[in-house]
PDB file of N, CA and C in Angstrom:
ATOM      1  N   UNK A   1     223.027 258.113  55.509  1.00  0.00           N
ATOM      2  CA  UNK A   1     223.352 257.769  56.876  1.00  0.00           C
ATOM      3  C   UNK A   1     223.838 256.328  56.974  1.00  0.00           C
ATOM      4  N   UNK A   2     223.306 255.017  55.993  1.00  0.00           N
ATOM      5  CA  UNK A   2     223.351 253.890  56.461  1.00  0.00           C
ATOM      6  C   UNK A   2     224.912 253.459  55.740  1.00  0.00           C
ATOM      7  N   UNK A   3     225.113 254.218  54.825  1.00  0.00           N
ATOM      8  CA  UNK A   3     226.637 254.435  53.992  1.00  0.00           C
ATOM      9  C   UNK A   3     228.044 254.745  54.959  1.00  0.00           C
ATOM     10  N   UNK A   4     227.359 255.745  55.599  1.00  0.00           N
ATOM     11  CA  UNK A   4     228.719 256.206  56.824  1.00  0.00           C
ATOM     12  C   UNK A   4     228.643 255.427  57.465  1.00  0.00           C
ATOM     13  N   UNK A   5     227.889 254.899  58.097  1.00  0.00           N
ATOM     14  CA  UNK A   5     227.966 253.654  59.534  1.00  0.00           C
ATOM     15  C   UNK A   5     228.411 252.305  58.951  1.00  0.00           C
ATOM     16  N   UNK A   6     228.610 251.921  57.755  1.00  0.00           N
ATOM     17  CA  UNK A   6     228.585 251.155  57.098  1.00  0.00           C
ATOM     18  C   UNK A   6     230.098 250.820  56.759  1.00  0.00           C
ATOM     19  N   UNK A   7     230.531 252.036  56.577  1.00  0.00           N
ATOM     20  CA  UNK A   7     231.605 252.201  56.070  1.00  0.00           C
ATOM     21  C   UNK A   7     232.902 252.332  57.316  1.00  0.00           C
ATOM     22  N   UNK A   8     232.324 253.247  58.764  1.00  0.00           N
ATOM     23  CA  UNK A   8     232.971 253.523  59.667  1.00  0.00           C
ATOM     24  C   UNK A   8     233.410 251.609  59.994  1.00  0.00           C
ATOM     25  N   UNK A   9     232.286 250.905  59.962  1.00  0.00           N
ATOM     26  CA  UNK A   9     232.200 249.446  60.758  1.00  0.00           C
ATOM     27  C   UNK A   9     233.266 248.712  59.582  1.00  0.00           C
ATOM     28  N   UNK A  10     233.341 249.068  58.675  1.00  0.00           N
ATOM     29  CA  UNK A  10     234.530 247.964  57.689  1.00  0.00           C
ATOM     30  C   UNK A  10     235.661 248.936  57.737  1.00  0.00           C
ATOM     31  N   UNK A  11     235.896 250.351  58.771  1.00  0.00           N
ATOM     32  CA  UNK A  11     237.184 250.881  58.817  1.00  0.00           C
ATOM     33  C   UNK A  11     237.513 250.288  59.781  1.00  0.00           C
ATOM     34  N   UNK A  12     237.304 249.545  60.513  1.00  0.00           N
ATOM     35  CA  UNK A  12     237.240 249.455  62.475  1.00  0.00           C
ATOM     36  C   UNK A  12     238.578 248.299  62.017  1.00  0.00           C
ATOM     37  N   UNK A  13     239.203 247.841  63.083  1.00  0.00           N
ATOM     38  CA  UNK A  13     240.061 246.665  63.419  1.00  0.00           C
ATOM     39  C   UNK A  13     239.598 245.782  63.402  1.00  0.00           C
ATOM     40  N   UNK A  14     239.941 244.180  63.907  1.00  0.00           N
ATOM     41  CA  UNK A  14     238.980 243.501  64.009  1.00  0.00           C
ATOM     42  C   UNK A  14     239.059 243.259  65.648  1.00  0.00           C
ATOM     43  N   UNK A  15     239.738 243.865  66.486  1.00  0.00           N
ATOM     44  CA  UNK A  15     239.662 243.980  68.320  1.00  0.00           C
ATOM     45  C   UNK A  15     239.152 245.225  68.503  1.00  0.00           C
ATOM     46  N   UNK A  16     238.823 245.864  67.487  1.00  0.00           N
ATOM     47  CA  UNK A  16     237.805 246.869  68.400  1.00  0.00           C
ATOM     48  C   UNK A  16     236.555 246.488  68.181  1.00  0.00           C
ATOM     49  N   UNK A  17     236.210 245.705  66.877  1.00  0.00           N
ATOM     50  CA  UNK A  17     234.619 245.228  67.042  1.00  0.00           C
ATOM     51  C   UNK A  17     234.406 243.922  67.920  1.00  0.00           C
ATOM     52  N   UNK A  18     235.396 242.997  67.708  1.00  0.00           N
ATOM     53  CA  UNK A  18     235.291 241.703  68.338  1.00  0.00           C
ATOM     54  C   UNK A  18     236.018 241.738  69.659  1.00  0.00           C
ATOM     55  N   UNK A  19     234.943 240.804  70.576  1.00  0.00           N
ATOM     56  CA  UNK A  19     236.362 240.351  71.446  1.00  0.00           C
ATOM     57  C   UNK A  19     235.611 238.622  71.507  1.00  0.00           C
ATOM     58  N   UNK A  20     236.835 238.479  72.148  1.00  0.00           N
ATOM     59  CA  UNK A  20     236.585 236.833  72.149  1.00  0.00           C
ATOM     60  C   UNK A  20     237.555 236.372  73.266  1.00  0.00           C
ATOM     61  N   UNK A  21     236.681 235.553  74.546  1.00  0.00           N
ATOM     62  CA  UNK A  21     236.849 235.303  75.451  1.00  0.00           C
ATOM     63  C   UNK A  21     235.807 234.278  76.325  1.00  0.00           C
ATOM     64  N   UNK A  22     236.744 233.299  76.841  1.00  0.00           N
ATOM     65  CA  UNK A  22     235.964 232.216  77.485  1.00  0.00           C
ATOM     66  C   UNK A  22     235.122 233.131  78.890  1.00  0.00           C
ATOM     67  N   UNK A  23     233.903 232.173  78.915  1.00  0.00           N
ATOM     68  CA  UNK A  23     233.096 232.727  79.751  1.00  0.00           C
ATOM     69  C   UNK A  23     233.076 231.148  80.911  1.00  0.00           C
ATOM     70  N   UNK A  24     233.475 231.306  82.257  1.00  0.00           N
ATOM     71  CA  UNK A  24     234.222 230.998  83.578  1.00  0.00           C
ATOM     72  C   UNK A  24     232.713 230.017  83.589  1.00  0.00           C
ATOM     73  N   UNK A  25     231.759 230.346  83.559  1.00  0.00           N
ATOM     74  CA  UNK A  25     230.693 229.739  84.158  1.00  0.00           C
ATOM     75  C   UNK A  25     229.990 229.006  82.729  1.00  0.00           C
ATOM     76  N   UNK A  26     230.099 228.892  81.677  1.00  0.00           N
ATOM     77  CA  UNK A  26     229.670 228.566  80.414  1.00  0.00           C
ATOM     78  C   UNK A  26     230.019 226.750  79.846  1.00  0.00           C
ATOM     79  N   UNK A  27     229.163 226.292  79.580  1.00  0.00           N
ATOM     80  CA  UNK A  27     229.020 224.990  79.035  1.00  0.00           C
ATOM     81  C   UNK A  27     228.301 224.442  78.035  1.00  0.00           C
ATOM     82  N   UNK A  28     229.106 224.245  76.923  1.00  0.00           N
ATOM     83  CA  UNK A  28     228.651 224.439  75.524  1.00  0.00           C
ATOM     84  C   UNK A  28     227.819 222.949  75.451  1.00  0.00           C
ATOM     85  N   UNK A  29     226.651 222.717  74.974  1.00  0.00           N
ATOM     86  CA  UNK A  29     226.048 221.404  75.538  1.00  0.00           C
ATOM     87  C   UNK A  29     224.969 221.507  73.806  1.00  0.00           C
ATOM     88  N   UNK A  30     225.441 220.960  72.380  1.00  0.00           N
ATOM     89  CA  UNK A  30     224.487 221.014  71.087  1.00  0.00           C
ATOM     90  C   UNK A  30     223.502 220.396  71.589  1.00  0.00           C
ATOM     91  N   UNK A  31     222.783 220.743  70.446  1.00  0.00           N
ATOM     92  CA  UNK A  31     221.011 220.047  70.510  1.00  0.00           C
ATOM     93  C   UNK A  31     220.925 219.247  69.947  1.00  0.00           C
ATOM     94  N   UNK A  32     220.441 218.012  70.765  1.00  0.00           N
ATOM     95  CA  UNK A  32     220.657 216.788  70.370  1.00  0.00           C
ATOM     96  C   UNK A  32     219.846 216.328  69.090  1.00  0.00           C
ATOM     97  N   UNK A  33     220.357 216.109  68.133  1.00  0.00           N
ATOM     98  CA  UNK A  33     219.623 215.887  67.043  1.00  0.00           C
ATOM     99  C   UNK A  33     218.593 215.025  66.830  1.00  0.00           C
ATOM    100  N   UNK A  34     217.324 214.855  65.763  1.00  0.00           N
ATOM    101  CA  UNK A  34     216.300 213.987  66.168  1.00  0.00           C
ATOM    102  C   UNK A  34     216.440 213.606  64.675  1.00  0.00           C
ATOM    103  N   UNK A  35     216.356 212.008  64.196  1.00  0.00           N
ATOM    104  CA  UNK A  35     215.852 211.838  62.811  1.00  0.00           C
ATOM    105  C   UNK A  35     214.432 211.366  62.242  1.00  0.00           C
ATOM    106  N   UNK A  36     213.761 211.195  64.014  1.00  0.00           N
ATOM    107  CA  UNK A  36     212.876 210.541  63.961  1.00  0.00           C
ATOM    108  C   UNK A  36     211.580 211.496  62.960  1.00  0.00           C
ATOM    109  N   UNK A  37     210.339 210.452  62.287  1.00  0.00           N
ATOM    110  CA  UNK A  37     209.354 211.585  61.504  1.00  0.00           C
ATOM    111  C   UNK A  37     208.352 210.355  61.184  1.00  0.00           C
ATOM    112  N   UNK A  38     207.370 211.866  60.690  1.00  0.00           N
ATOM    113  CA  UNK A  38     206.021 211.485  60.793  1.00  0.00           C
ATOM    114  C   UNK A  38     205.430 211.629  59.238  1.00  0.00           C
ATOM    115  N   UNK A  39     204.193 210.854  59.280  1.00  0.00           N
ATOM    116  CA  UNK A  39     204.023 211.319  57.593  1.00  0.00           C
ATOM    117  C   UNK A  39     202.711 211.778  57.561  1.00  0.00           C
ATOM    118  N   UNK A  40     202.511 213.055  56.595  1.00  0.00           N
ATOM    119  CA  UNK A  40     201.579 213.906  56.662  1.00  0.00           C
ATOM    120  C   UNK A  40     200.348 213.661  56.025  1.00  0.00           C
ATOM    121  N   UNK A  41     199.173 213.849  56.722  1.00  0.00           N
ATOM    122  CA  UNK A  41     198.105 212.507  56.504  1.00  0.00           C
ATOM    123  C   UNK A  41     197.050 213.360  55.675  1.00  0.00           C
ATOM    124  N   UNK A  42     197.465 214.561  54.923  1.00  0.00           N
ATOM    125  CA  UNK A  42     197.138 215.372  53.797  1.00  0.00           C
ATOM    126  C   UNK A  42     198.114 214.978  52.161  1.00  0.00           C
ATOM    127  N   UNK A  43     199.207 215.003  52.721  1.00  0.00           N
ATOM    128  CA  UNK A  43     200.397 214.738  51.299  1.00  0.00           C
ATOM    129  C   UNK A  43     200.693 213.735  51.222  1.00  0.00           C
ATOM    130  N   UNK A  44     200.805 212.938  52.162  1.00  0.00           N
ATOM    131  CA  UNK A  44     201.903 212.063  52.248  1.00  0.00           C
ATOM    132  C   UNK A  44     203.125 211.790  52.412  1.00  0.00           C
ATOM    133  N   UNK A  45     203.674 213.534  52.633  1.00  0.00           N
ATOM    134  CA  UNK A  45     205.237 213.260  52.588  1.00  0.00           C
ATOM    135  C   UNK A  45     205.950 213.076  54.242  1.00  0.00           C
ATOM    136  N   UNK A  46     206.987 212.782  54.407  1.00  0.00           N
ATOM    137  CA  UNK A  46     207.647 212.446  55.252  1.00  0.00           C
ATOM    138  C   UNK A  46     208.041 213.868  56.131  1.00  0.00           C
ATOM    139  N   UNK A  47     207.986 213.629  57.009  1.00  0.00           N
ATOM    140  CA  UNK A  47     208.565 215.225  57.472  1.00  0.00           C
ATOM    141  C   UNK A  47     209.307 214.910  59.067  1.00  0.00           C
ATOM    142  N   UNK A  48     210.365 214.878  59.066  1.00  0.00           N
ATOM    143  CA  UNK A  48     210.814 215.833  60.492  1.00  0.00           C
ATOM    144  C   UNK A  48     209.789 215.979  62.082  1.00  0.00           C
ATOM    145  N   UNK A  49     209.974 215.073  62.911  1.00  0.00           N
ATOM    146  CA  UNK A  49     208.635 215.578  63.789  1.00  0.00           C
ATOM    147  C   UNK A  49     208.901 216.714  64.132  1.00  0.00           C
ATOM    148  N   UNK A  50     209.878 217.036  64.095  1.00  0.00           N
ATOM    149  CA  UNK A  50     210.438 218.775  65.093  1.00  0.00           C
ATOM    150  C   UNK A  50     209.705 219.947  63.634  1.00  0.00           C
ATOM    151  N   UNK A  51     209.309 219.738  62.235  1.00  0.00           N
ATOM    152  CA  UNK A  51     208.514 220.096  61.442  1.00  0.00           C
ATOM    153  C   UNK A  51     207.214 220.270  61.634  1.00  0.00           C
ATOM    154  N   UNK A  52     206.489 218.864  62.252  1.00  0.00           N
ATOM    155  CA  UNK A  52     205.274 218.352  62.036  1.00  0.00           C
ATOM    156  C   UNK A  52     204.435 219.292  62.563  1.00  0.00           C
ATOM    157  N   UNK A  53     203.228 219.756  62.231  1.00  0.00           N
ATOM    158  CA  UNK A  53     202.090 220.262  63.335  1.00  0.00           C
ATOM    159  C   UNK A  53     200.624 219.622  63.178  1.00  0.00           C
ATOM    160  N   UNK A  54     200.403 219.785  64.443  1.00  0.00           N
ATOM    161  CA  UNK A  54     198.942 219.169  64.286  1.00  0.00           C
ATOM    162  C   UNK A  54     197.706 219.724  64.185  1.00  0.00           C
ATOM    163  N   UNK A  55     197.383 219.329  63.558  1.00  0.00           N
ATOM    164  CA  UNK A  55     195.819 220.055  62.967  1.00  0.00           C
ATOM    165  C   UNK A  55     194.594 218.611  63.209  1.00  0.00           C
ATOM    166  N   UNK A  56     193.444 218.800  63.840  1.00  0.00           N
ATOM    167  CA  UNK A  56     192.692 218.288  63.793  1.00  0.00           C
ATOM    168  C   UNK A  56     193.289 216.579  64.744  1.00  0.00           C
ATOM    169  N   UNK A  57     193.945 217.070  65.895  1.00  0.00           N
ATOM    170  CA  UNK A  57     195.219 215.519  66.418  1.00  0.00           C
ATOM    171  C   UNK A  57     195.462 214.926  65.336  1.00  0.00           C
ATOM    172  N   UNK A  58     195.676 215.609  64.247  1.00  0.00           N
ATOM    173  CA  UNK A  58     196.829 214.257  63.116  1.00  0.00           C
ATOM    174  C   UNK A  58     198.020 214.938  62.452  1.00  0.00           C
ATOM    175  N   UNK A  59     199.367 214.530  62.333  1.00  0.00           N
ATOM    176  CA  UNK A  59     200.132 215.113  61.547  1.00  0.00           C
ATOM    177  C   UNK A  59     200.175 215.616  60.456  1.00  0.00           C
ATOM    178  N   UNK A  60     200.815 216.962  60.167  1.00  0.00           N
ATOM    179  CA  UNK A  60     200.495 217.658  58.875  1.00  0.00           C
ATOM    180  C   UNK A  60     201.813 218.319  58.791  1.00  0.00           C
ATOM    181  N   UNK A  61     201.895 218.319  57.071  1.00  0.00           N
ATOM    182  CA  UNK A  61     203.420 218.930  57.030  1.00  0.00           C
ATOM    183  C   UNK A  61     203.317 220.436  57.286  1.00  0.00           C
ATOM    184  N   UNK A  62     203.883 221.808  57.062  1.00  0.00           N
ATOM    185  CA  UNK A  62     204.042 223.087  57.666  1.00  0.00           C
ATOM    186  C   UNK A  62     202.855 223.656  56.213  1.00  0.00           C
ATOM    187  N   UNK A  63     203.099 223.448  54.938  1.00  0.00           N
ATOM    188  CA  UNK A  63     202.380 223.734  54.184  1.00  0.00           C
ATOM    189  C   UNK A  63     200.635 223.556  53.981  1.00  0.00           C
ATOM    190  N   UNK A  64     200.477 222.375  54.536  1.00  0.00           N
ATOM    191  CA  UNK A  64     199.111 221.359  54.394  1.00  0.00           C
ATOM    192  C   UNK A  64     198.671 221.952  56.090  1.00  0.00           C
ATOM    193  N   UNK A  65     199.208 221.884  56.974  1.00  0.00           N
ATOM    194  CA  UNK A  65     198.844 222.838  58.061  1.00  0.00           C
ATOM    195  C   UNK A  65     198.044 224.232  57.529  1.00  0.00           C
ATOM    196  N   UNK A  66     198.373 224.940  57.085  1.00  0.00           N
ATOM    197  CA  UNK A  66     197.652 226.060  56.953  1.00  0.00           C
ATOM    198  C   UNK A  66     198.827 226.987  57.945  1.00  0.00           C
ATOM    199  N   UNK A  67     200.147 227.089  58.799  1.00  0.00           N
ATOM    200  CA  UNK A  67     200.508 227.426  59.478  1.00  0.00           C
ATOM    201  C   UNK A  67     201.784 228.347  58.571  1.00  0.00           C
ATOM    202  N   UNK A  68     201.378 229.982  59.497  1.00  0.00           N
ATOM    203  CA  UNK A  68     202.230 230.553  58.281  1.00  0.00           C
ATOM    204  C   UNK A  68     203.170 231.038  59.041  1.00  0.00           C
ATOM    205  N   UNK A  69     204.039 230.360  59.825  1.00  0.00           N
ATOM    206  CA  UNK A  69     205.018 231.126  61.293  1.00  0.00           C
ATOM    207  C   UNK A  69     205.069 232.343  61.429  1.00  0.00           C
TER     208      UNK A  69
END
């Protein structure tokens, strides 16, 4: 089954799968990047605050957290 659907989708055009068109009300606005970081008071290593989590109120890297997303 996953062979035929597979196969139908790489027979297709590329305007019958895609379309592409501005949207009237849309405002493309990136995420503002952060370099700022913290250092992990288990390892020592440097990490990313948008990384960091806290365990016990102190910074910890994602590994030394215990945090398994």
């Amino acid at each position: 089954m996953t062979d035929e659907v597979v196969n139908w989708m790489f027979a297709q055009p590329d305007d019958v799968l895609f379309i592409v068109e501005r949207k009237p009300d849309f405002t493309f606005q990136p995420v503002k990047g952060s370099f700022h970081k913290a250092k992990c008071v288990k390892c020592g290593e440097y990490v990313f605050e948008r990384y960091v989590r806290e365990k016990d109120g102190k910074p910890h890297c994602i590994p030394c957290s215990g945090y398994a997303g």
